[in-house]
PDB file of N, CA and C in Angstrom:
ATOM      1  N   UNK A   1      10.407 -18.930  -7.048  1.00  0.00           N
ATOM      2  CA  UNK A   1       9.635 -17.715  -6.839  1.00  0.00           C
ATOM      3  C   UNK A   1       9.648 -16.919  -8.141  1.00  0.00           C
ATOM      4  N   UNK A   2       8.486 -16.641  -8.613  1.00  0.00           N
ATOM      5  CA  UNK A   2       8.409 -15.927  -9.891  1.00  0.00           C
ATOM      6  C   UNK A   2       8.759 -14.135  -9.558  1.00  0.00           C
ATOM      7  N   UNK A   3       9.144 -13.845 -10.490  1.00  0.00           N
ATOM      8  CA  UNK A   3       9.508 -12.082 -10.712  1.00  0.00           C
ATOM      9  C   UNK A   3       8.101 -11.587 -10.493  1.00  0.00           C
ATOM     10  N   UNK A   4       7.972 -10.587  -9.364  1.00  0.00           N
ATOM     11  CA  UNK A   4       6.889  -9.495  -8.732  1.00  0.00           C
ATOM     12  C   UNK A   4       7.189  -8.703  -9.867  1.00  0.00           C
ATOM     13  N   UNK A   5       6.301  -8.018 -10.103  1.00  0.00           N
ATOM     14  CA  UNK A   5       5.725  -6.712 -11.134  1.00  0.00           C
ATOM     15  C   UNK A   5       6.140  -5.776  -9.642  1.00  0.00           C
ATOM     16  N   UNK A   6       6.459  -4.380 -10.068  1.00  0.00           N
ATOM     17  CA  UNK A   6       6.073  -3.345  -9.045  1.00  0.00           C
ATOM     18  C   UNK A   6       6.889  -3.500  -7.524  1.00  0.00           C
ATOM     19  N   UNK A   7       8.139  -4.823  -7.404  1.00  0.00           N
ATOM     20  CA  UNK A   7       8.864  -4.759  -5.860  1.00  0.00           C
ATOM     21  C   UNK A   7       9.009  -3.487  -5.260  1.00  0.00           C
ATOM     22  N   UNK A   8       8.888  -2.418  -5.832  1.00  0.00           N
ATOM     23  CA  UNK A   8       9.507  -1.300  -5.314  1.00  0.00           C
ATOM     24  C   UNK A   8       8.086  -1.185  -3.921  1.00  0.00           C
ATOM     25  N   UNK A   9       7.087  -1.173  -4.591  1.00  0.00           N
ATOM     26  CA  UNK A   9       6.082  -0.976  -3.940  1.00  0.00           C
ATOM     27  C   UNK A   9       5.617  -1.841  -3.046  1.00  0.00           C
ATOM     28  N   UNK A  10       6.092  -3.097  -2.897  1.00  0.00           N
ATOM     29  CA  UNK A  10       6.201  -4.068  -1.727  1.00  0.00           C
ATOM     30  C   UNK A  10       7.053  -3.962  -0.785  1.00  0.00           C
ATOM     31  N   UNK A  11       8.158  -3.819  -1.233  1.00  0.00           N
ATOM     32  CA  UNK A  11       9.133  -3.377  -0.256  1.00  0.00           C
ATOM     33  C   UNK A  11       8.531  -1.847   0.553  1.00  0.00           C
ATOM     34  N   UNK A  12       8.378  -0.751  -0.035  1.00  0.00           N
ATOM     35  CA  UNK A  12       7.781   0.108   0.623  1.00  0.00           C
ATOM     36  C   UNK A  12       6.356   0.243   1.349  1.00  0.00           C
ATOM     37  N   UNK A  13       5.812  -0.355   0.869  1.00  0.00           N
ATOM     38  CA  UNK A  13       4.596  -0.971   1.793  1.00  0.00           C
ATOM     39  C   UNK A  13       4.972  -1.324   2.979  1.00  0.00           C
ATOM     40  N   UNK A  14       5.510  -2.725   2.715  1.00  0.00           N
ATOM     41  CA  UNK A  14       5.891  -3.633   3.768  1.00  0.00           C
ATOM     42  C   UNK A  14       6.388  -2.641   5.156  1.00  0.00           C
ATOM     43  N   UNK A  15       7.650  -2.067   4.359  1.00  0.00           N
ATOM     44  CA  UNK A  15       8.435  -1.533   5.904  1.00  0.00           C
ATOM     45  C   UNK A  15       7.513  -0.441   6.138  1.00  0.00           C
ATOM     46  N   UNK A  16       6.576   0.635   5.761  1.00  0.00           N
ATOM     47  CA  UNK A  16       5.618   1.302   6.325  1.00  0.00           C
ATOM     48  C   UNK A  16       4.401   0.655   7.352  1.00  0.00           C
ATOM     49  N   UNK A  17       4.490  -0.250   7.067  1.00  0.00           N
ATOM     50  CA  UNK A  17       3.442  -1.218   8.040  1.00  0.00           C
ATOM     51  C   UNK A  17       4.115  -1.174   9.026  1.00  0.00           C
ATOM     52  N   UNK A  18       4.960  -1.614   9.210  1.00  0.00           N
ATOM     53  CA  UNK A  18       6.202  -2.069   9.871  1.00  0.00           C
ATOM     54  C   UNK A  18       6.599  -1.108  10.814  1.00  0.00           C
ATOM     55  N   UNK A  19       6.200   0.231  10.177  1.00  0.00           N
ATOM     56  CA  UNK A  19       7.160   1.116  10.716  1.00  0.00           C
ATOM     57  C   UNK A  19       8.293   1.149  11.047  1.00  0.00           C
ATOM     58  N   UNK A  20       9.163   1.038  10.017  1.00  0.00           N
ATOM     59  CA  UNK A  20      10.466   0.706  10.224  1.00  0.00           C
ATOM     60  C   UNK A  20      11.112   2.155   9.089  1.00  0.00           C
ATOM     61  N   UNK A  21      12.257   2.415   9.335  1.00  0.00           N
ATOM     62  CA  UNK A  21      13.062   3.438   8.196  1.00  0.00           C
ATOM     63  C   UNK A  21      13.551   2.370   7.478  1.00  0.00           C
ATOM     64  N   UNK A  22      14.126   2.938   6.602  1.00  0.00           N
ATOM     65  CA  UNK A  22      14.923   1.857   5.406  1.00  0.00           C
ATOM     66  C   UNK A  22      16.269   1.288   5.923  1.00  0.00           C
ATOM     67  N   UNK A  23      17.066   2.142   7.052  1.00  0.00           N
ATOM     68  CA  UNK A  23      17.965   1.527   7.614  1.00  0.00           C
ATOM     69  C   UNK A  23      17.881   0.332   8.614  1.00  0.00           C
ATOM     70  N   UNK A  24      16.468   0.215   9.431  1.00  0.00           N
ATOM     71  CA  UNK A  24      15.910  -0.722  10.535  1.00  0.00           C
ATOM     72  C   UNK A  24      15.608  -1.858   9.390  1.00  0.00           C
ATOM     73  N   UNK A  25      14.590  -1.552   8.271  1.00  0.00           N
ATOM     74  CA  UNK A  25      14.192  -2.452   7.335  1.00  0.00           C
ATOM     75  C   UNK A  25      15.357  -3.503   6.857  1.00  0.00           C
ATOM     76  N   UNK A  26      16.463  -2.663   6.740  1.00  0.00           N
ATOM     77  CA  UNK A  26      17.419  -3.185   5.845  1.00  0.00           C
ATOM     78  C   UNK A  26      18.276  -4.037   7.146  1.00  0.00           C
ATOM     79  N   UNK A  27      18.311  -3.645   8.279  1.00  0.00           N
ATOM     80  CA  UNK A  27      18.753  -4.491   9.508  1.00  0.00           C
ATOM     81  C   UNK A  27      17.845  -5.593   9.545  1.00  0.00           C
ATOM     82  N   UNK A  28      16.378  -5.647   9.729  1.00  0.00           N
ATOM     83  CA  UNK A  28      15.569  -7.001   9.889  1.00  0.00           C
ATOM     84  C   UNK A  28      16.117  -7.788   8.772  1.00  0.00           C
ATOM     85  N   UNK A  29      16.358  -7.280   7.303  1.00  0.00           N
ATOM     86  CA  UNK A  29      16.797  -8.179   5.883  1.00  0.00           C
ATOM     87  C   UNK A  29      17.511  -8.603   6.151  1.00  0.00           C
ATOM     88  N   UNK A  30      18.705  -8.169   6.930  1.00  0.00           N
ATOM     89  CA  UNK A  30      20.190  -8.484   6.853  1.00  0.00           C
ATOM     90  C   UNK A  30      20.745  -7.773   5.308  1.00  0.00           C
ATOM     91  N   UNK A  31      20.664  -7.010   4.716  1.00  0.00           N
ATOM     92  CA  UNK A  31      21.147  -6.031   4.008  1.00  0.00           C
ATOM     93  C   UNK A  31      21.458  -5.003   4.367  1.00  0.00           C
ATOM     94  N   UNK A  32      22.158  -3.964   3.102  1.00  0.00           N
ATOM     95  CA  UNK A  32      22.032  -2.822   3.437  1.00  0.00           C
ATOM     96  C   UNK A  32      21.123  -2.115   3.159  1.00  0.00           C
ATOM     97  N   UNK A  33      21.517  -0.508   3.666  1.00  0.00           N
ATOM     98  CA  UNK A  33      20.517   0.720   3.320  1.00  0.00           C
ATOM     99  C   UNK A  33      20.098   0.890   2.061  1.00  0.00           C
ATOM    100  N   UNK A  34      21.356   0.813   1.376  1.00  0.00           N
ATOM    101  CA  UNK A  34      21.324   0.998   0.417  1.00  0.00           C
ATOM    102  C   UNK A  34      20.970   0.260  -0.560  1.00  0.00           C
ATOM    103  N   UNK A  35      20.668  -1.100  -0.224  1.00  0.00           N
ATOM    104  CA  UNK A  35      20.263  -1.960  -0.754  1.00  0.00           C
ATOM    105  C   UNK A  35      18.689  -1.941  -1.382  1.00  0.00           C
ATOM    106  N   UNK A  36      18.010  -1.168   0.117  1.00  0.00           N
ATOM    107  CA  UNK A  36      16.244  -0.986   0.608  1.00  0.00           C
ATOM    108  C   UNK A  36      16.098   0.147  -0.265  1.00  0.00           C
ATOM    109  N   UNK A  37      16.939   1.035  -0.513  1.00  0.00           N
ATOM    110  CA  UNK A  37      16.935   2.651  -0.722  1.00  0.00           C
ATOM    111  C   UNK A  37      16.598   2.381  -2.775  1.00  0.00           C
ATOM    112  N   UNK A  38      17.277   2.094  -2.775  1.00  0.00           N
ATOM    113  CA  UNK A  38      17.470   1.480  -4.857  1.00  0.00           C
ATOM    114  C   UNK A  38      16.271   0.103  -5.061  1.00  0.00           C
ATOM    115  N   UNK A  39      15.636  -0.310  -3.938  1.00  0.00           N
ATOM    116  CA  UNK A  39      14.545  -0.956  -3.921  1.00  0.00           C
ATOM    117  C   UNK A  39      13.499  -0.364  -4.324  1.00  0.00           C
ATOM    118  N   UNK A  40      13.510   0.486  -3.081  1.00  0.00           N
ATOM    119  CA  UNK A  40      12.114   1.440  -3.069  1.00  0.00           C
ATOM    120  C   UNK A  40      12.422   2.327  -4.483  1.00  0.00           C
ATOM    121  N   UNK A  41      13.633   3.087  -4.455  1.00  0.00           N
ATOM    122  CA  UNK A  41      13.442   4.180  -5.926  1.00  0.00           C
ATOM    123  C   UNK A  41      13.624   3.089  -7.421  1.00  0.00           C
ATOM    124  N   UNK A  42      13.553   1.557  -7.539  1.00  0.00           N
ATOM    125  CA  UNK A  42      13.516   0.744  -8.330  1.00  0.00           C
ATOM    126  C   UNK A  42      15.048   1.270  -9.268  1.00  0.00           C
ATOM    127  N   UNK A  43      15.743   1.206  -8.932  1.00  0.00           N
ATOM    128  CA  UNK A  43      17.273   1.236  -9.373  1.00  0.00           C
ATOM    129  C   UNK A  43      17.433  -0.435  -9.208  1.00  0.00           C
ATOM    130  N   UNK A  44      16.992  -1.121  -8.172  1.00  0.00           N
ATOM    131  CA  UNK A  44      17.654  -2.449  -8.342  1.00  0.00           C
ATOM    132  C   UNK A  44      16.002  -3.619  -7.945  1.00  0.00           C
ATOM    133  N   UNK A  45      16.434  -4.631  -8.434  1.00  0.00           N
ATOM    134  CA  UNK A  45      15.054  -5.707  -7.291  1.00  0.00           C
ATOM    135  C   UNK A  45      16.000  -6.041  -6.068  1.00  0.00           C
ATOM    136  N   UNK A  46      14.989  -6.860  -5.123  1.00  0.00           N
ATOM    137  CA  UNK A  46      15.469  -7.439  -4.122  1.00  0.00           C
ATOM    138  C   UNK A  46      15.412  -9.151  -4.915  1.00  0.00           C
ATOM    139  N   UNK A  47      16.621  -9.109  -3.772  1.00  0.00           N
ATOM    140  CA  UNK A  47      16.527 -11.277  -4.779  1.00  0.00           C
ATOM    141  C   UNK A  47      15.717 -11.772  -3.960  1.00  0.00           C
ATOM    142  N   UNK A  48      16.095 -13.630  -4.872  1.00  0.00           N
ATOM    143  CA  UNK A  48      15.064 -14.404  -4.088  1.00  0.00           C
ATOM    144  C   UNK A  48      15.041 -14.278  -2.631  1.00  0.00           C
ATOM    145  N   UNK A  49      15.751 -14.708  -2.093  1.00  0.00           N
ATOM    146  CA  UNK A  49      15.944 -14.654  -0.337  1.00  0.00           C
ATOM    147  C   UNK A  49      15.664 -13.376  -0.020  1.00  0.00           C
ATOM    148  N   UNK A  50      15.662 -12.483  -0.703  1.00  0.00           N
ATOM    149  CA  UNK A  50      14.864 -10.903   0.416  1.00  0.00           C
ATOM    150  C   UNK A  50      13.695 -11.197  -0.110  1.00  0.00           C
ATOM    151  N   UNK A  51      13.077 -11.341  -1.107  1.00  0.00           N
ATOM    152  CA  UNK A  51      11.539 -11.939  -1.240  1.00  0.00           C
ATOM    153  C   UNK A  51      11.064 -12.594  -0.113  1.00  0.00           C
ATOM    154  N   UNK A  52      11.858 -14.134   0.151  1.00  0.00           N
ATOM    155  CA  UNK A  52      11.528 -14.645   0.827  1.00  0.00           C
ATOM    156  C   UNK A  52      11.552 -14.188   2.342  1.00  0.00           C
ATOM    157  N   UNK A  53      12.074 -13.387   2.891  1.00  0.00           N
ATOM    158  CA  UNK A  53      12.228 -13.165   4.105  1.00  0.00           C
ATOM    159  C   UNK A  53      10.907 -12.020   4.315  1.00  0.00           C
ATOM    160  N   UNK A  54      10.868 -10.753   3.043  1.00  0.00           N
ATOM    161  CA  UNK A  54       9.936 -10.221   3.131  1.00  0.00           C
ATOM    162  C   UNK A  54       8.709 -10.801   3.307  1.00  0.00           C
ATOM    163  N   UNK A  55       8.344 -11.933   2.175  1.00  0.00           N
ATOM    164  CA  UNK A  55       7.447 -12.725   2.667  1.00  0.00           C
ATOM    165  C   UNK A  55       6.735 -13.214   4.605  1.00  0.00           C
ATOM    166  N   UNK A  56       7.903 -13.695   4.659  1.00  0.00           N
ATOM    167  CA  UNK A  56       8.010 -13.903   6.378  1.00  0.00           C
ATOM    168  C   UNK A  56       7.331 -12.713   7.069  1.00  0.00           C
ATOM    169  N   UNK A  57       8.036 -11.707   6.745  1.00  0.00           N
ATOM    170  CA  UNK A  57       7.621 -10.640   7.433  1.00  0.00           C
ATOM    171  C   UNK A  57       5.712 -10.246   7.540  1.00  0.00           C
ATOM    172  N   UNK A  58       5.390 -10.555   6.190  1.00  0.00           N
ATOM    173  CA  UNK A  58       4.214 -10.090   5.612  1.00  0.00           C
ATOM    174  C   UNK A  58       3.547 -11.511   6.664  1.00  0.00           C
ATOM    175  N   UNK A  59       3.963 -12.421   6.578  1.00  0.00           N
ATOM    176  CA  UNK A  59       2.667 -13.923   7.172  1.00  0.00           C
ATOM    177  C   UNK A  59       2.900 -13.392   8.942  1.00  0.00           C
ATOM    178  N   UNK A  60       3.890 -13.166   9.166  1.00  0.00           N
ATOM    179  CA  UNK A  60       4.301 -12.372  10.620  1.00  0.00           C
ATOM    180  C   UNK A  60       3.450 -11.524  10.995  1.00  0.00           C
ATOM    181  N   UNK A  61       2.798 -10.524  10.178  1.00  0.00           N
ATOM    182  CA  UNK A  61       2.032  -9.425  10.195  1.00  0.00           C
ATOM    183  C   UNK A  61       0.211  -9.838  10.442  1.00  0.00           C
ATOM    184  N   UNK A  62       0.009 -10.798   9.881  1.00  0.00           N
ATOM    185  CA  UNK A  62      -1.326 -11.379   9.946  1.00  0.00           C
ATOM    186  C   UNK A  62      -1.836 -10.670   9.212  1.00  0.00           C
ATOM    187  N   UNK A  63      -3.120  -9.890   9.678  1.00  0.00           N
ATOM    188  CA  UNK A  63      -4.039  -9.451   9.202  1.00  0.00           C
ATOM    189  C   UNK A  63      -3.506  -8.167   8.267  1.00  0.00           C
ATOM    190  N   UNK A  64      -2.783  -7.151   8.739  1.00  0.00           N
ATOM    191  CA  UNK A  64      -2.045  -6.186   8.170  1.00  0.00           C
ATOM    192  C   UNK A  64      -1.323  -6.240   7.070  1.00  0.00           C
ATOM    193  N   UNK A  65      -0.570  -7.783   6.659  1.00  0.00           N
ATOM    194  CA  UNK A  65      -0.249  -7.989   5.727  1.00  0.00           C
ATOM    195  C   UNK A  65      -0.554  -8.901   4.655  1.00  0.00           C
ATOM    196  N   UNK A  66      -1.311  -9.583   5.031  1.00  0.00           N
ATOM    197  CA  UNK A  66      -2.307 -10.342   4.413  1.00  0.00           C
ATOM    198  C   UNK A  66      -2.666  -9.651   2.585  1.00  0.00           C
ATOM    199  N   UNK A  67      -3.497  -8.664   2.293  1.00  0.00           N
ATOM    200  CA  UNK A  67      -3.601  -7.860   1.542  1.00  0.00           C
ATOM    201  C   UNK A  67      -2.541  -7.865   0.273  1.00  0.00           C
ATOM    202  N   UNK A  68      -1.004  -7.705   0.912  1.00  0.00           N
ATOM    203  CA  UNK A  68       0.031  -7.785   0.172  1.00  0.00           C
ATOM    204  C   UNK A  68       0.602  -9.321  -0.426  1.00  0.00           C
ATOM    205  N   UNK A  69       0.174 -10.331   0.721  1.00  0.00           N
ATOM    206  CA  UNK A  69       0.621 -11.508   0.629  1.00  0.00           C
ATOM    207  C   UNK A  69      -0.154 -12.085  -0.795  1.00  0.00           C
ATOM    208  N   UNK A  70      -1.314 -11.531  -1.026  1.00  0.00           N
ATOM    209  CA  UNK A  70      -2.461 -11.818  -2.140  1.00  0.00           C
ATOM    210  C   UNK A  70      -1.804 -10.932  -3.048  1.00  0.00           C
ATOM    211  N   UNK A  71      -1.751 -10.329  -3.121  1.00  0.00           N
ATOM    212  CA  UNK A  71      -1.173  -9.408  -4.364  1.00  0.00           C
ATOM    213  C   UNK A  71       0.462  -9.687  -4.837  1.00  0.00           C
ATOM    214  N   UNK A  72       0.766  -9.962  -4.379  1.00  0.00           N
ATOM    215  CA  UNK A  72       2.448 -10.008  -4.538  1.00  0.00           C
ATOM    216  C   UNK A  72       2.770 -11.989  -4.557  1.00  0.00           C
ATOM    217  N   UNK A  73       1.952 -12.546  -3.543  1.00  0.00           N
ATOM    218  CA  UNK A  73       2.656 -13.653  -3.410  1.00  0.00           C
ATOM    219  C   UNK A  73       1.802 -14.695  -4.280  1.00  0.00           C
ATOM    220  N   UNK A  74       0.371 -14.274  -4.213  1.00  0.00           N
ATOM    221  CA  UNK A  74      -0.605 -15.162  -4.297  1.00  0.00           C
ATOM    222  C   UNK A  74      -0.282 -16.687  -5.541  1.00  0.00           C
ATOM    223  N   UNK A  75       0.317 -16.298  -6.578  1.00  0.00           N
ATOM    224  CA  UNK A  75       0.200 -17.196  -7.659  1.00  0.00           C
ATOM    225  C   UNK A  75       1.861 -18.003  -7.492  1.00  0.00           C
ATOM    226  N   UNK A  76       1.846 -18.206  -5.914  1.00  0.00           N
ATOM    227  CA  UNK A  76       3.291 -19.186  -6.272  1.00  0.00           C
ATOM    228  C   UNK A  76       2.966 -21.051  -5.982  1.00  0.00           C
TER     229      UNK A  76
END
């Protein structure tokens, strides 16, 4: 999986679709809060395997996430 430009903004996307807080978000990941929290304010990336699970989430979503799956995933 190649390095996303901009994760902060996938990750926050994502769980707004979702409607999820960063603590629920970070429960579906199996991470922490704090993990989602330094995501979104780009203090840290998410690794491969939260990519990948985010991913999941996004093909889970269908149509709603679709959009992101092209922008973020498209060139793997």
């Amino acid at each position: 999986m190649k390095q996303i430009e901009a994760p902060e903004n996938l990750v926050y996307e994502t769980r707004k679709r979702l409607q999820l807080t960063q603590k629920a978000f970070a429960e579906r990941l199996g991470v922490t809060f704090i993990s989602v929290n330094r995501w979104e304010n780009a203090k840290s990336h998410p690794s491969k395997m939260a990519l990948r699970l985010i991913k999941g989430l996004l093909l889970e979503m269908g149509d709603r996430g679709s959009d992101l799956l092209e922008q973020y995933f498209v060139a793997e």
